[in-house]
C-alpha atoms as a PDB file:
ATOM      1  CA  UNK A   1      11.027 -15.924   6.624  1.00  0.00           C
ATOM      2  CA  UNK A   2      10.349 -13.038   4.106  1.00  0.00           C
ATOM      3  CA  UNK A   3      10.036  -9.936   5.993  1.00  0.00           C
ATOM      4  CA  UNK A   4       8.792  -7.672   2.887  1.00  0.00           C
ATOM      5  CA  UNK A   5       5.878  -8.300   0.112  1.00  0.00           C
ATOM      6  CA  UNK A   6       6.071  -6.908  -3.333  1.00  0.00           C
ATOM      7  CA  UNK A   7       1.789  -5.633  -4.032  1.00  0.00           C
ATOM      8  CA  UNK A   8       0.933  -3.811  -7.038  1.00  0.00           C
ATOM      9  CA  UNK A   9      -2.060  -1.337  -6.633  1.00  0.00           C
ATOM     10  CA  UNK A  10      -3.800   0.916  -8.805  1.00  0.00           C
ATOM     11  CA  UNK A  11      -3.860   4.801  -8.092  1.00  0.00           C
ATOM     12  CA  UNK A  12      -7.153   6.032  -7.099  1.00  0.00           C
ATOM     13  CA  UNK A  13      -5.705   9.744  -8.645  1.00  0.00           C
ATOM     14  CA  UNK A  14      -4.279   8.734 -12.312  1.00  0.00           C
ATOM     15  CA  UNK A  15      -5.661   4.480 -12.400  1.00  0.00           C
ATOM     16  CA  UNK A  16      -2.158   3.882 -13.121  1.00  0.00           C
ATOM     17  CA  UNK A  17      -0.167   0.760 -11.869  1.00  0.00           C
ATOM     18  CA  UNK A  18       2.174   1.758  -8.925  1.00  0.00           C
ATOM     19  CA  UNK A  19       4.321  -1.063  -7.293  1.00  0.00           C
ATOM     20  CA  UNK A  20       5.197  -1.208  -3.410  1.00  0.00           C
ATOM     21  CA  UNK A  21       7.282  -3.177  -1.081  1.00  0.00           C
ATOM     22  CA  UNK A  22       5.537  -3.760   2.411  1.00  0.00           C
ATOM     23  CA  UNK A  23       7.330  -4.299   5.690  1.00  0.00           C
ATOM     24  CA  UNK A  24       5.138  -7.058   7.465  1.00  0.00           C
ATOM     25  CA  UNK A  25       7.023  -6.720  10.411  1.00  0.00           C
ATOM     26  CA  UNK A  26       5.171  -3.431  10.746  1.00  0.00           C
ATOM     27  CA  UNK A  27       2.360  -4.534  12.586  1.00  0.00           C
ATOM     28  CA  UNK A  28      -1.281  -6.153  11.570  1.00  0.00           C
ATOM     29  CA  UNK A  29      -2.436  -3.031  11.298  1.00  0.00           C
ATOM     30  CA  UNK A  30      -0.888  -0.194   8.914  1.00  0.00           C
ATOM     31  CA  UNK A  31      -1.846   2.717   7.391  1.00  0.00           C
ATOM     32  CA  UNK A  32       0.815   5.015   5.848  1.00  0.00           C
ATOM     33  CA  UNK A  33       1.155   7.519   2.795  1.00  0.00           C
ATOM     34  CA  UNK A  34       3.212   7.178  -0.504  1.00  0.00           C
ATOM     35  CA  UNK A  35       3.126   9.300  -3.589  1.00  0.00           C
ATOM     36  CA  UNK A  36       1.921   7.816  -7.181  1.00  0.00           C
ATOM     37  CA  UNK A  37       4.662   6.930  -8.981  1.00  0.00           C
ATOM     38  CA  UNK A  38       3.387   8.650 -12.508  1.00  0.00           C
ATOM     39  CA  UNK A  39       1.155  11.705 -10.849  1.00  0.00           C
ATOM     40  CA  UNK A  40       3.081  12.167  -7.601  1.00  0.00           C
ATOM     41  CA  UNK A  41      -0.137  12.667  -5.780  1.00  0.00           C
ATOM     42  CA  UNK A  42      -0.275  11.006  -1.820  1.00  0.00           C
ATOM     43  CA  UNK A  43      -2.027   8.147  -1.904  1.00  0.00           C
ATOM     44  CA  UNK A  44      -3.259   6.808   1.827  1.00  0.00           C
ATOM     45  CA  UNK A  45      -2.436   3.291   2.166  1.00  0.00           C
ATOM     46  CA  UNK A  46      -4.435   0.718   4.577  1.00  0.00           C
ATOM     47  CA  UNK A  47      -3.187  -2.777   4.938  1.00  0.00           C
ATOM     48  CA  UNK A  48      -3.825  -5.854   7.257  1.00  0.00           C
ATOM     49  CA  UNK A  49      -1.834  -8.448   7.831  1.00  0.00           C
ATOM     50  CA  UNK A  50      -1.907 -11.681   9.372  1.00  0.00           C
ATOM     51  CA  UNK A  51       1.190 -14.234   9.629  1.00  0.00           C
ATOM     52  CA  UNK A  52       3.385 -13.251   6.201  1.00  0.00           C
ATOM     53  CA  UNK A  53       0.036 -12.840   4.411  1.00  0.00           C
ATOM     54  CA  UNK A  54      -1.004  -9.147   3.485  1.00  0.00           C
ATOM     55  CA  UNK A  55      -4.793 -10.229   3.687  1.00  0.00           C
ATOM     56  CA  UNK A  56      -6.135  -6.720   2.512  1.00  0.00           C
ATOM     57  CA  UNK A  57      -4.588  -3.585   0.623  1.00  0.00           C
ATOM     58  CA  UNK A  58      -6.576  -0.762   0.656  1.00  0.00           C
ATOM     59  CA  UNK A  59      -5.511   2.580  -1.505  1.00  0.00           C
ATOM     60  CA  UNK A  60      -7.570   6.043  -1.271  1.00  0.00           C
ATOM     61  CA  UNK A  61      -7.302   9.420  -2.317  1.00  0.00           C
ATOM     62  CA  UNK A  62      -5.548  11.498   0.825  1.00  0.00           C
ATOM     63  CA  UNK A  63      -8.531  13.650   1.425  1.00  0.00           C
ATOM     64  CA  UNK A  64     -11.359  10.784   1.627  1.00  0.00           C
END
């Protein structure tokens, strides 16, 4: 069993790619902050996850 998913998002800052390795033995439910890889701005991260399937990524700005 894979304990860690490779997703690729966009930034909601800069629109740039940015790549990221999730934990799924996190929880279903996680929400954490990262910084763009090309603009270094924080970037709020939502994800849920059910079994070893990330079933929705969700990226915002850190003040929406």
């Amino acid at each position: 069993m894979s304990i860690e998913n490779d997703e690729q998002f966009s930034c909601p800052y800069c629109a740039e790619s940015n790549a990221l390795v999730v934990d799924i033995t996190g929880g279903a439910n996680q929400t954490f902050v990262v910084d763009c890889e090309v603009c270094c701005a924080p970037i709020v991260v939502r994800l849920k996850i059910r079994g070893e399937e990330i079933i929705s990524l969700d990226v915002r700005r850190e003040n929406e």
